[in-house]
C-alpha atoms as a PDB file:
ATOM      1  CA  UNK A   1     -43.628   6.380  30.717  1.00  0.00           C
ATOM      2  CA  UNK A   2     -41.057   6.736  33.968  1.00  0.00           C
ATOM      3  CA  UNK A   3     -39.035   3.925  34.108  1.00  0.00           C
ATOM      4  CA  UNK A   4     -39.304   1.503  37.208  1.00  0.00           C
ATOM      5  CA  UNK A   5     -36.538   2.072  39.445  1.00  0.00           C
ATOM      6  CA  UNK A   6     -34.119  -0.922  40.088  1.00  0.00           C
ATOM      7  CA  UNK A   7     -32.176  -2.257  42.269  1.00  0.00           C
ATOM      8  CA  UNK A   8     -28.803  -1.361  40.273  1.00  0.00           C
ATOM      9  CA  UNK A   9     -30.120   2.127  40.115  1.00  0.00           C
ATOM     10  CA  UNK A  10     -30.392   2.304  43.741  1.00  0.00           C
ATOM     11  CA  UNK A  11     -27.015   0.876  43.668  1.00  0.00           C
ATOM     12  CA  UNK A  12     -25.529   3.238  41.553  1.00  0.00           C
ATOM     13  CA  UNK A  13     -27.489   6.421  43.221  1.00  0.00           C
ATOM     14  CA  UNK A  14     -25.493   4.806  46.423  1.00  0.00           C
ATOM     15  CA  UNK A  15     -22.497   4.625  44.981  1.00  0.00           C
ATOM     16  CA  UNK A  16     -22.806   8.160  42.956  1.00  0.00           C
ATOM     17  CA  UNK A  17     -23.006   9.442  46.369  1.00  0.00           C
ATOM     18  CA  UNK A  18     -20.394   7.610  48.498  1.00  0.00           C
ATOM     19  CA  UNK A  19     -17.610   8.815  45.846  1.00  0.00           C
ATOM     20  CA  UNK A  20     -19.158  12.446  45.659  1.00  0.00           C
ATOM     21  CA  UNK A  21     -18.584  12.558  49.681  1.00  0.00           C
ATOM     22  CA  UNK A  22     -15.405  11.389  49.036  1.00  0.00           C
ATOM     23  CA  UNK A  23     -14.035  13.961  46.912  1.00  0.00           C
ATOM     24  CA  UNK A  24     -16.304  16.458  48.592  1.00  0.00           C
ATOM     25  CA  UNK A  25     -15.284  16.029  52.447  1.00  0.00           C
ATOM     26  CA  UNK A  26     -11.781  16.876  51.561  1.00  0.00           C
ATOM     27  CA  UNK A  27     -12.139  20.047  50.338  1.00  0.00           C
ATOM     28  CA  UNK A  28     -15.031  20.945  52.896  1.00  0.00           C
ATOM     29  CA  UNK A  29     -12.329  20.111  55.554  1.00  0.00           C
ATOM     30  CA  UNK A  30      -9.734  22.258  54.172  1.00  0.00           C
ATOM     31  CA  UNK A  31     -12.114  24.692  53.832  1.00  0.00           C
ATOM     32  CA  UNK A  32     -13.184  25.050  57.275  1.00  0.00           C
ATOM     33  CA  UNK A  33     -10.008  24.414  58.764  1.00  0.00           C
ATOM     34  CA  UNK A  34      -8.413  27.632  56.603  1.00  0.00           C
ATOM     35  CA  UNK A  35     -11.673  29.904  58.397  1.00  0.00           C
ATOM     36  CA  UNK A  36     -10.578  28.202  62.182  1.00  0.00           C
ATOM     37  CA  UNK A  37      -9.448  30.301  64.819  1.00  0.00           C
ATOM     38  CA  UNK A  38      -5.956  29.545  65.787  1.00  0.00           C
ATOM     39  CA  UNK A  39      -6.467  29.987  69.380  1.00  0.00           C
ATOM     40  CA  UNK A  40     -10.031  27.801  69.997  1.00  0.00           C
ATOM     41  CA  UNK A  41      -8.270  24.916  66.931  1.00  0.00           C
ATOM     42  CA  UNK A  42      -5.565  24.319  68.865  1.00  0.00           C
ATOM     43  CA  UNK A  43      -3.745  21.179  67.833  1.00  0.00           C
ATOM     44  CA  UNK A  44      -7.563  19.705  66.783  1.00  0.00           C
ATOM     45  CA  UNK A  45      -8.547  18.179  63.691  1.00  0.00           C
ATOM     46  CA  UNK A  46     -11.522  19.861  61.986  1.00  0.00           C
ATOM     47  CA  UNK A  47     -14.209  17.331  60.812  1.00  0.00           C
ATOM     48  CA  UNK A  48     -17.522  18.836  60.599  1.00  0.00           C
ATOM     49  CA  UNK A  49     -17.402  22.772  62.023  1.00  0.00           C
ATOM     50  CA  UNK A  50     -15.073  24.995  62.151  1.00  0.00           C
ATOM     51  CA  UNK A  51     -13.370  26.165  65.608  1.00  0.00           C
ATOM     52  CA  UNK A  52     -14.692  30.144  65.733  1.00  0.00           C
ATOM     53  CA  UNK A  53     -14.753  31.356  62.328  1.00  0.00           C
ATOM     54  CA  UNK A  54     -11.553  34.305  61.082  1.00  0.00           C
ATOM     55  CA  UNK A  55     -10.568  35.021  57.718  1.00  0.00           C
ATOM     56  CA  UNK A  56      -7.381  36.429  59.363  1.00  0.00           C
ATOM     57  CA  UNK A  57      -5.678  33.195  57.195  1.00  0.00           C
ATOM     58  CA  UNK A  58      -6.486  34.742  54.040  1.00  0.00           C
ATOM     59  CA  UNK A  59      -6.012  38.809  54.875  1.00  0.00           C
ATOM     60  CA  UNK A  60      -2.319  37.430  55.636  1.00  0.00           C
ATOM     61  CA  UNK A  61      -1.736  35.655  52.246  1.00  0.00           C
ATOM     62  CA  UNK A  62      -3.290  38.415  49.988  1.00  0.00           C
ATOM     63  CA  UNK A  63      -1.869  41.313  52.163  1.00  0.00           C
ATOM     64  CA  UNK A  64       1.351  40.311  50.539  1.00  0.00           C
ATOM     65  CA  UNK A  65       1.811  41.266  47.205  1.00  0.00           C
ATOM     66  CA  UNK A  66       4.055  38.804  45.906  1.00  0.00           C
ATOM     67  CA  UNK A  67       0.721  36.086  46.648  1.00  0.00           C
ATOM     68  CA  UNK A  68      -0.664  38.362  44.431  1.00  0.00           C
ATOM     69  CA  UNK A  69       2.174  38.201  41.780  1.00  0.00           C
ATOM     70  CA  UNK A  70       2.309  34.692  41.834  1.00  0.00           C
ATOM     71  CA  UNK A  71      -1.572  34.532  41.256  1.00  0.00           C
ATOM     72  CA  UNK A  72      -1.670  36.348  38.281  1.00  0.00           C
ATOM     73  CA  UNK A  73       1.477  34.465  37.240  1.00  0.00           C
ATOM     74  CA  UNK A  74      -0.795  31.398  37.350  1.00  0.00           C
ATOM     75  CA  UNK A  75      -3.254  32.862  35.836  1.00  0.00           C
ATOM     76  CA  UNK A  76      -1.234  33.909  32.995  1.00  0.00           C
ATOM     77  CA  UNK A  77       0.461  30.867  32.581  1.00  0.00           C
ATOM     78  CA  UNK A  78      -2.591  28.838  32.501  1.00  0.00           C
ATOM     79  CA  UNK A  79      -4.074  30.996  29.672  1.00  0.00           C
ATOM     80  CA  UNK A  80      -1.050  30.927  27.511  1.00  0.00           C
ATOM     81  CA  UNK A  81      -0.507  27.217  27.660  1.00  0.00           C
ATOM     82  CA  UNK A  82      -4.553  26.732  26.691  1.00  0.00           C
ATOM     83  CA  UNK A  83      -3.961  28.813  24.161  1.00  0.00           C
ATOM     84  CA  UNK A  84      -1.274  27.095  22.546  1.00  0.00           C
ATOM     85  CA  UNK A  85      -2.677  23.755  23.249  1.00  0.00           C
ATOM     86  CA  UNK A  86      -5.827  24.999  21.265  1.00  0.00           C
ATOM     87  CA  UNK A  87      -4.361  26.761  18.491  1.00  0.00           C
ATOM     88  CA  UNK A  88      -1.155  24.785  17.391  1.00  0.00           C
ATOM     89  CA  UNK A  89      -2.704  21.052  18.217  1.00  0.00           C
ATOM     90  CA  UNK A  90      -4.849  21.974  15.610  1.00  0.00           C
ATOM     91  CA  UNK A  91      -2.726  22.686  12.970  1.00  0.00           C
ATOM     92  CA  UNK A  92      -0.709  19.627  13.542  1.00  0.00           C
ATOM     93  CA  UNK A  93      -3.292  17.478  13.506  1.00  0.00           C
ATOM     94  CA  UNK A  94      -5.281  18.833  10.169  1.00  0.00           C
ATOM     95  CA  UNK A  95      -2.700  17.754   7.979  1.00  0.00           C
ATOM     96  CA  UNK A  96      -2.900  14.259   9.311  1.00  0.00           C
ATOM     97  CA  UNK A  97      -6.320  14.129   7.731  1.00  0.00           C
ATOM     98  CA  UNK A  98      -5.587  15.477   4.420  1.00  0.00           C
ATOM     99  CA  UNK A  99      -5.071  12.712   1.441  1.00  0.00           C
ATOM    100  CA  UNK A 100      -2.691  15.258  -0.260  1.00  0.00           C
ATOM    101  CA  UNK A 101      -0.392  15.168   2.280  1.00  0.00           C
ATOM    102  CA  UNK A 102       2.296  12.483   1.617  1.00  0.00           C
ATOM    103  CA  UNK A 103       4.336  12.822   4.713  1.00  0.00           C
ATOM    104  CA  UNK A 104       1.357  12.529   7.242  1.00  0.00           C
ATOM    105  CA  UNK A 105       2.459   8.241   7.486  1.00  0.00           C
ATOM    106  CA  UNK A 106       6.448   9.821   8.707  1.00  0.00           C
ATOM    107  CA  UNK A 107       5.265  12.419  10.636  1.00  0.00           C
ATOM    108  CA  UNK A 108       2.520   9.853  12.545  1.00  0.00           C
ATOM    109  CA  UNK A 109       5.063   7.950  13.573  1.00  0.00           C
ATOM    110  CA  UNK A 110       7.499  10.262  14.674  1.00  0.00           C
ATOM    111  CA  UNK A 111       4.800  11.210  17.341  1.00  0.00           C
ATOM    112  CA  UNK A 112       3.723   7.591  18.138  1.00  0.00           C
ATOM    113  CA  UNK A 113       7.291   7.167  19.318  1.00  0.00           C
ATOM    114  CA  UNK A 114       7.186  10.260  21.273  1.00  0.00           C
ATOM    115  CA  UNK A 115       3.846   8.894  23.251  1.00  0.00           C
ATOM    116  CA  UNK A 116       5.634   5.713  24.220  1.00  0.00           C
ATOM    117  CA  UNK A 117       9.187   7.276  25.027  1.00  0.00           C
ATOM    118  CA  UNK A 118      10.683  10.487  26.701  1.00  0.00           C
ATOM    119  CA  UNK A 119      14.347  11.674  26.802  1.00  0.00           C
ATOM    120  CA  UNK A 120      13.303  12.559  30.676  1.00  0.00           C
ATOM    121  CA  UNK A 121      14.307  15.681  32.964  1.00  0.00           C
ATOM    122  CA  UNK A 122      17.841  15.816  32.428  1.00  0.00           C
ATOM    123  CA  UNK A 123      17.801  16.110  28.419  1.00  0.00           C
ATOM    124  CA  UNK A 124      14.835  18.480  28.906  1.00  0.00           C
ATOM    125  CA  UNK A 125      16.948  20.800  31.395  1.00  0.00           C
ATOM    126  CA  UNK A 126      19.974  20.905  29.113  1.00  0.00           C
ATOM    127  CA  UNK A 127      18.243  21.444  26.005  1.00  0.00           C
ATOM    128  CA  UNK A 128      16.527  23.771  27.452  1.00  0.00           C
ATOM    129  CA  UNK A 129      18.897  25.728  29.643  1.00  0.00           C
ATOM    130  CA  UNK A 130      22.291  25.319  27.137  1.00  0.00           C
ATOM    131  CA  UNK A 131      20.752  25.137  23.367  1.00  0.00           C
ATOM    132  CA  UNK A 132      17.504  27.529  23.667  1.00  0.00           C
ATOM    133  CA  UNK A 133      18.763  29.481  26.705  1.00  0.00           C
ATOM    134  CA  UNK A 134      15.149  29.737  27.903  1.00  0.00           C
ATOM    135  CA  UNK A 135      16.001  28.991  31.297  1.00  0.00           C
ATOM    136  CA  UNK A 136      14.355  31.088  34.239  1.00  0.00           C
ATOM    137  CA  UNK A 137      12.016  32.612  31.466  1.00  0.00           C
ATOM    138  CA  UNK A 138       8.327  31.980  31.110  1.00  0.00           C
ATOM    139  CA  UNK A 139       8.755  29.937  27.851  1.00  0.00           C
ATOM    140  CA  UNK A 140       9.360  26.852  29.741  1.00  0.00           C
ATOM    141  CA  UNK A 141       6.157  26.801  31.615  1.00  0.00           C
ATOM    142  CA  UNK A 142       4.317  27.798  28.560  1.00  0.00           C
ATOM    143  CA  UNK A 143       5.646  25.587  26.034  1.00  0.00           C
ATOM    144  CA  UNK A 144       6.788  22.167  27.576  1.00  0.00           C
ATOM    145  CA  UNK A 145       4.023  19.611  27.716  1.00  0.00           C
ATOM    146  CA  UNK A 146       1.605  21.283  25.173  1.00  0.00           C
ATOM    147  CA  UNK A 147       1.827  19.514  21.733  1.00  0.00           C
ATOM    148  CA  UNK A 148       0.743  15.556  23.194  1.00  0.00           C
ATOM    149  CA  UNK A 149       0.296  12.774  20.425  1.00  0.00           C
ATOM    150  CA  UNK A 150      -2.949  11.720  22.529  1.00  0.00           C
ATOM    151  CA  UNK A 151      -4.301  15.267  22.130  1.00  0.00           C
ATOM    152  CA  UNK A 152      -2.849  14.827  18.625  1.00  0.00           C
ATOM    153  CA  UNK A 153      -4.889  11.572  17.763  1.00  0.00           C
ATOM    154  CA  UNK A 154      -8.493  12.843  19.502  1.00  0.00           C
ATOM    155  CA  UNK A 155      -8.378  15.920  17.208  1.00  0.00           C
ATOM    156  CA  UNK A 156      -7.290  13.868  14.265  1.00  0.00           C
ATOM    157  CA  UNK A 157      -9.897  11.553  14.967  1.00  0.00           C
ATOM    158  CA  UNK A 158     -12.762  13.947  14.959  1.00  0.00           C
ATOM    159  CA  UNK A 159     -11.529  16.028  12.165  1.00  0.00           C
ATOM    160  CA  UNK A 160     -11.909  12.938  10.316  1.00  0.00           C
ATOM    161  CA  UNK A 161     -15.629  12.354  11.355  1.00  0.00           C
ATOM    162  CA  UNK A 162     -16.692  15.448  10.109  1.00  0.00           C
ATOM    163  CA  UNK A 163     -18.724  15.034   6.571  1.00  0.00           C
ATOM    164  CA  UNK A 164     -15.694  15.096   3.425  1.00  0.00           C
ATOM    165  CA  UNK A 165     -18.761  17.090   1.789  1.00  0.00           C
ATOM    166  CA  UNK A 166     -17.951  20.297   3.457  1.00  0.00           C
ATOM    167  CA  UNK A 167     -14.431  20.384   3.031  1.00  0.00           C
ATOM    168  CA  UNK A 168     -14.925  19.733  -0.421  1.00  0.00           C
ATOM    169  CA  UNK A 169     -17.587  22.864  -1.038  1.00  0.00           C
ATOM    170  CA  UNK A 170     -14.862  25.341   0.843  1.00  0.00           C
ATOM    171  CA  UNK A 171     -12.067  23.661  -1.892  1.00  0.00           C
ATOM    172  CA  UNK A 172     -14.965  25.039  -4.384  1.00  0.00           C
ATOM    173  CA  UNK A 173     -15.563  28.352  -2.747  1.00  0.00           C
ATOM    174  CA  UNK A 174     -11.235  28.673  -3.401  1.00  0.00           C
ATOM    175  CA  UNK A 175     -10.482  27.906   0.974  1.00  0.00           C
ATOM    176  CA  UNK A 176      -7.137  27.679   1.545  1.00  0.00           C
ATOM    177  CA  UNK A 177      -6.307  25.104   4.744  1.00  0.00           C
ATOM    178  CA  UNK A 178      -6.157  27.527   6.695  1.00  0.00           C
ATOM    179  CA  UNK A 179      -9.234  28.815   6.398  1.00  0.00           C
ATOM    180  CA  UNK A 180     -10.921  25.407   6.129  1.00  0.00           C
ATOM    181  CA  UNK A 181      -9.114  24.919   9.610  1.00  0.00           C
ATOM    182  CA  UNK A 182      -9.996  27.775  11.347  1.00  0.00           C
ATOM    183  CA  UNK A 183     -13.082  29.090   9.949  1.00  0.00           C
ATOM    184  CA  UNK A 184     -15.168  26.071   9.039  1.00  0.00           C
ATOM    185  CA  UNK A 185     -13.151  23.001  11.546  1.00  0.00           C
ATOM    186  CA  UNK A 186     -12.468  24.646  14.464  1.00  0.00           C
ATOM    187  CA  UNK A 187     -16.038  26.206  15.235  1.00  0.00           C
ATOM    188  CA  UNK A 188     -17.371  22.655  14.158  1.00  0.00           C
ATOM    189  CA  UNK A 189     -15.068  21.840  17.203  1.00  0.00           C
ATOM    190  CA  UNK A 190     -16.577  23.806  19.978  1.00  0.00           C
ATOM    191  CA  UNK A 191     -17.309  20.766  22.316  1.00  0.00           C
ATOM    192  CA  UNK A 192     -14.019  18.988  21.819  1.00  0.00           C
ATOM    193  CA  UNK A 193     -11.857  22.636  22.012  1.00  0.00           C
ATOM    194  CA  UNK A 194     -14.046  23.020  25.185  1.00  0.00           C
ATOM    195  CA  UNK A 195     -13.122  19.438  26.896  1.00  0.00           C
ATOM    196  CA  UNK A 196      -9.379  20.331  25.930  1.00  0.00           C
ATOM    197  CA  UNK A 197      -9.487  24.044  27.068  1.00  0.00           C
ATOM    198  CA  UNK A 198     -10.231  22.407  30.857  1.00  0.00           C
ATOM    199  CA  UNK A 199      -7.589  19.584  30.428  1.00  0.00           C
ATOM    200  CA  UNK A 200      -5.159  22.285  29.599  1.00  0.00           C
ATOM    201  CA  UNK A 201      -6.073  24.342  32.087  1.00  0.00           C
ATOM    202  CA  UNK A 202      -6.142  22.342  34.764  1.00  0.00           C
ATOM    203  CA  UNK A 203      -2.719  21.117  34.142  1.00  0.00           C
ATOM    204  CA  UNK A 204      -0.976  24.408  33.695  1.00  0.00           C
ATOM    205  CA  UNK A 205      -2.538  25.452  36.784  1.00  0.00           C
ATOM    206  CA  UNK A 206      -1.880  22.318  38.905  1.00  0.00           C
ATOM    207  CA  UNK A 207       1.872  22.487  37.384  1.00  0.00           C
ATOM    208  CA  UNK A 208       4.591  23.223  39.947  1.00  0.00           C
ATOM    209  CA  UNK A 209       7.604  20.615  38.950  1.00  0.00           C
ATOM    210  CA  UNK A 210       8.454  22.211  35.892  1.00  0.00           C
ATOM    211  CA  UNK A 211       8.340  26.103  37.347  1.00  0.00           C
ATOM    212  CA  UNK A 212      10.625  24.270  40.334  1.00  0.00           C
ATOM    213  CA  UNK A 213      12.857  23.109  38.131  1.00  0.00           C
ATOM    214  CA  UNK A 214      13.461  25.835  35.069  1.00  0.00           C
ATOM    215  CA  UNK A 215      12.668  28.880  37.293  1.00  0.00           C
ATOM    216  CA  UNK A 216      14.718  30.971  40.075  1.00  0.00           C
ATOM    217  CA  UNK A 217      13.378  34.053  39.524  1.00  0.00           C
ATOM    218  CA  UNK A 218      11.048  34.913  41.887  1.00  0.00           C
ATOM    219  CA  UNK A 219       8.795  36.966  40.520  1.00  0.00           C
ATOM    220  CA  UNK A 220       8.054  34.398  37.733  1.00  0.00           C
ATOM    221  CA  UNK A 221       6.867  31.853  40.020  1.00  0.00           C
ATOM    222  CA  UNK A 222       3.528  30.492  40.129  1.00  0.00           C
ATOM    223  CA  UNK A 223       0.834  30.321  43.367  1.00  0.00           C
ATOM    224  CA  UNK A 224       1.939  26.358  43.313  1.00  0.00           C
ATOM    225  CA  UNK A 225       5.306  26.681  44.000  1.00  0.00           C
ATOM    226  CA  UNK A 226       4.363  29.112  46.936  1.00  0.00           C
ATOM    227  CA  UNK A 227       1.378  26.449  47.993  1.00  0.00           C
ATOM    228  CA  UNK A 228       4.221  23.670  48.128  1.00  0.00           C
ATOM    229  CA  UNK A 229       6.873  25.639  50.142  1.00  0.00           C
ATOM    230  CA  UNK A 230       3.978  26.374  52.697  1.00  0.00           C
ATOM    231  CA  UNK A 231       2.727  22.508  52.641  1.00  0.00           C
ATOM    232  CA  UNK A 232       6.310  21.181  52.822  1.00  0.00           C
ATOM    233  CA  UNK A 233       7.889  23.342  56.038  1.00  0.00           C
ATOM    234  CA  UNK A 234       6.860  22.524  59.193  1.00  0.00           C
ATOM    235  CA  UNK A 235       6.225  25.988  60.574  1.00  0.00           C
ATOM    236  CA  UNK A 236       5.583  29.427  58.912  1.00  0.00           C
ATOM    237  CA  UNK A 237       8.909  30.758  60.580  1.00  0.00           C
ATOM    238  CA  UNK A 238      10.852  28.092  58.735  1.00  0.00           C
ATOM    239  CA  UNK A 239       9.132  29.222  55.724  1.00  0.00           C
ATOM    240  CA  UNK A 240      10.146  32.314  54.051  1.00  0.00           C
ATOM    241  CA  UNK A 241       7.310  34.647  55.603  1.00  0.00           C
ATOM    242  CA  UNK A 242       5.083  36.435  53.503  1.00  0.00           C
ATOM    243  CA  UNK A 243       4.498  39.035  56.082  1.00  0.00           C
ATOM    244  CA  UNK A 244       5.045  39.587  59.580  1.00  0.00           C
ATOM    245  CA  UNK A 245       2.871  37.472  62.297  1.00  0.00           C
ATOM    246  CA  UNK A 246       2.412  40.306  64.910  1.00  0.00           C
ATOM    247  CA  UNK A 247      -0.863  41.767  63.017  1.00  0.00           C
ATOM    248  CA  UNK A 248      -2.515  38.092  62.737  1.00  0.00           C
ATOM    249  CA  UNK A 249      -3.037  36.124  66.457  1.00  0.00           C
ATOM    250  CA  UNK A 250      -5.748  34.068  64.861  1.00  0.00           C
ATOM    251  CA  UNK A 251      -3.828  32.055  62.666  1.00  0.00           C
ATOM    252  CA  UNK A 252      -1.395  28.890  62.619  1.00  0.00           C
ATOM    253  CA  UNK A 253       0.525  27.019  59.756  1.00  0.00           C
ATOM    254  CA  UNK A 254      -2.301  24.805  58.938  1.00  0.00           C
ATOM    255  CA  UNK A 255      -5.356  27.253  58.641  1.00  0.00           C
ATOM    256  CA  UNK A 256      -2.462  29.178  56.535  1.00  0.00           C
ATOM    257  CA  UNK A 257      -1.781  26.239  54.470  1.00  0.00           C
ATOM    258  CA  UNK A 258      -5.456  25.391  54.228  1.00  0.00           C
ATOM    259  CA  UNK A 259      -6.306  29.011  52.580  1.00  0.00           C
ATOM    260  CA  UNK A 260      -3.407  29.078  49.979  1.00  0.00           C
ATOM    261  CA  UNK A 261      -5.432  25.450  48.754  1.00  0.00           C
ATOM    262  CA  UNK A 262      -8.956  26.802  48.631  1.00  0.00           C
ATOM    263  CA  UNK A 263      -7.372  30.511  46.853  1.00  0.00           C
ATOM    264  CA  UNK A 264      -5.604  28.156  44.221  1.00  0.00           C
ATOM    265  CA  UNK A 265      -8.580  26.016  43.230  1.00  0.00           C
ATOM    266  CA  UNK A 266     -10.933  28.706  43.084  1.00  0.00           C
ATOM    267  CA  UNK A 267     -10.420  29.537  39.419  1.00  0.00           C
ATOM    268  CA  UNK A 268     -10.685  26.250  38.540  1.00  0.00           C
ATOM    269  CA  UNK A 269     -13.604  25.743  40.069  1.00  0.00           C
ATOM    270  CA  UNK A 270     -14.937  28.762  38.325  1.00  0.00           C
ATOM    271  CA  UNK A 271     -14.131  27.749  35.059  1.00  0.00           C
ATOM    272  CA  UNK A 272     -15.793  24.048  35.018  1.00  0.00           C
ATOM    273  CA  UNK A 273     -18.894  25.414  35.243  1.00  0.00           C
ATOM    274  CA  UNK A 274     -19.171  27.496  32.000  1.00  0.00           C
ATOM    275  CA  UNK A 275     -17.478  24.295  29.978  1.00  0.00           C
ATOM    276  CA  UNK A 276     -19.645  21.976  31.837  1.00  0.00           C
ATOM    277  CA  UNK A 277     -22.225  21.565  28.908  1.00  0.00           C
ATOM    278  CA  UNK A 278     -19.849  20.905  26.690  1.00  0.00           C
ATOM    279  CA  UNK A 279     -17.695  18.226  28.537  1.00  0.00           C
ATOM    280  CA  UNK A 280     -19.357  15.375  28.640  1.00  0.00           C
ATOM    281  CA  UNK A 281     -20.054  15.566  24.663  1.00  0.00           C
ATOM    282  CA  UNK A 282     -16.411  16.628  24.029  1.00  0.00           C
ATOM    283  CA  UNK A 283     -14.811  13.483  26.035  1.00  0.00           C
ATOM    284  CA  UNK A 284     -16.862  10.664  23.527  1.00  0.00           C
ATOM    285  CA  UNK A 285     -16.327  12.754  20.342  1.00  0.00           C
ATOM    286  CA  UNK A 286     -13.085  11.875  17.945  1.00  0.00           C
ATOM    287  CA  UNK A 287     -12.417   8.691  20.463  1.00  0.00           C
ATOM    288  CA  UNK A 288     -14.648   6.137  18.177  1.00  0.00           C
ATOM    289  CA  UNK A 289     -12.563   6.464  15.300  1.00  0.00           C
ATOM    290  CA  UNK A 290      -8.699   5.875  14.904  1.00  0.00           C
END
């Protein structure tokens, strides 16, 4: 039988909607603003159509190869850091589950303290820069913010829910741990991997402090640092320019600006689709338990 509809359903359908527009509009704005034409925009805001329609805005950013560069940088970066997120939280959170283990209590809170206190930029830079001389290398961007003691606690936390009854036929079959972990566990773990391959994802993408502050090279930076020197200078001329003007009249420092943000969330927005089905599943799994 269909349930009756109610009055906090229509309330919620109402409000479902009002905060879909509102993270919607945005991006439809910047959207249409980054296929205006310079010369009908004018100084105009864009609210609902676009003035003429060019995609002069993006020919100018991908013309240049170092948007390019920095793309794939991105791109590169993202998929490292996911990877270590996926494969070493893992392994340091298996052992937290295991009876055996007699330092799991230590080593528990060791990371407890590390969730409620940081050292903060400065120790972070000289460590990094003076004892590992991995400054204005890639290593920085890949490794910093990857093993979390929340990330830490959800995986430990579902590990823990799965029945003892398997782990204890692989002890019989002669699994080691690390088979038990990444054999048998991990593809147990599809929907919770899958939550925490978006997380990480999204934040190595969306990461430009840490690239602005551990990288001067270049052609190691990432499409954010490029998308924040275009958002923060007034005028493409006080900018350093990509490429020169005289081929592009359609085009102004906003539809510019406007492009680089719909080119940078387009992978994103390609990904969440594919992990969709497993998302909702993977955000309620390992957080009953503690």
């Amino acid at each position: 039988m269909k349930r009756k509809l109610t009055s906090f359903d229509v309330f919620l359908y109402i409000l479902l909607f009002v905060l879909s527009f509102t993270f919607v509009y945005p991006l439809f704005r910047v959207l249409l603003l980054s296929v205006s034409d310079a010369a009908e925009l004018g100084g105009r805001a864009v609210w609902f159509k676009s003035y003429g329609f060019t995609l002069e805005s993006y020919q100018y950013l991908l013309k240049d190869p170092s948007i390019i560069r920095m793309y794939l940088n991105s791109i590169g970066y993202a998929i490292a850091y996911t990877l270590v997120v996926i494969v070493f939280t893992p392994m340091l959170a298996y052992p937290l589950t295991v009876s055996e283990f007699k330092g799991k209590k230590i080593l528990t809170i060791y990371m407890l303290i590390t969730g409620y206190f940081s050292g903060g930029i400065v120790p972070l830079y000289f460590i990094t820069r003076k004892v590992l001389h991995m400054y204005d290398t890639i290593f920085p961007i890949i490794l910093i913010g990857t093993m979390s003691f929340f990330t830490v606690i959800i995986f430990k936390s579902f590990f823990e829910q799965i029945p003892s009854a398997i782990r204890e036929a692989a002890y019989i079959d002669g699994a080691s741990h690390m088979t038990l972990l990444f054999q048998i566990i991990m593809p147990i773990s599809k929907p919770l991997i899958a939550t925490f391959v978006l997380f990480s994802a999204i934040a190595s993408w969306n990461n430009y402090f840490i690239p602005y502050v551990f990288l001067d090279n270049k052609n190691l930076w990432p499409i954010n640092l490029q998308l924040t020197r275009l958002i923060q200078n007034a005028t493409i001329q006080d900018a350093q320019s990509l490429i020169y003007l005289k081929d592009f009249q359609s085009i102004t420092t906003r539809t510019i600006q406007s492009a680089v943000i719909i080119i940078v969330m387009v992978p994103i927005l390609c990904v969440y689709p594919f992990l969709q089905k497993y998302f909702t599943k993977g955000m309620t799994l390992g957080a009953v338990k503690s």
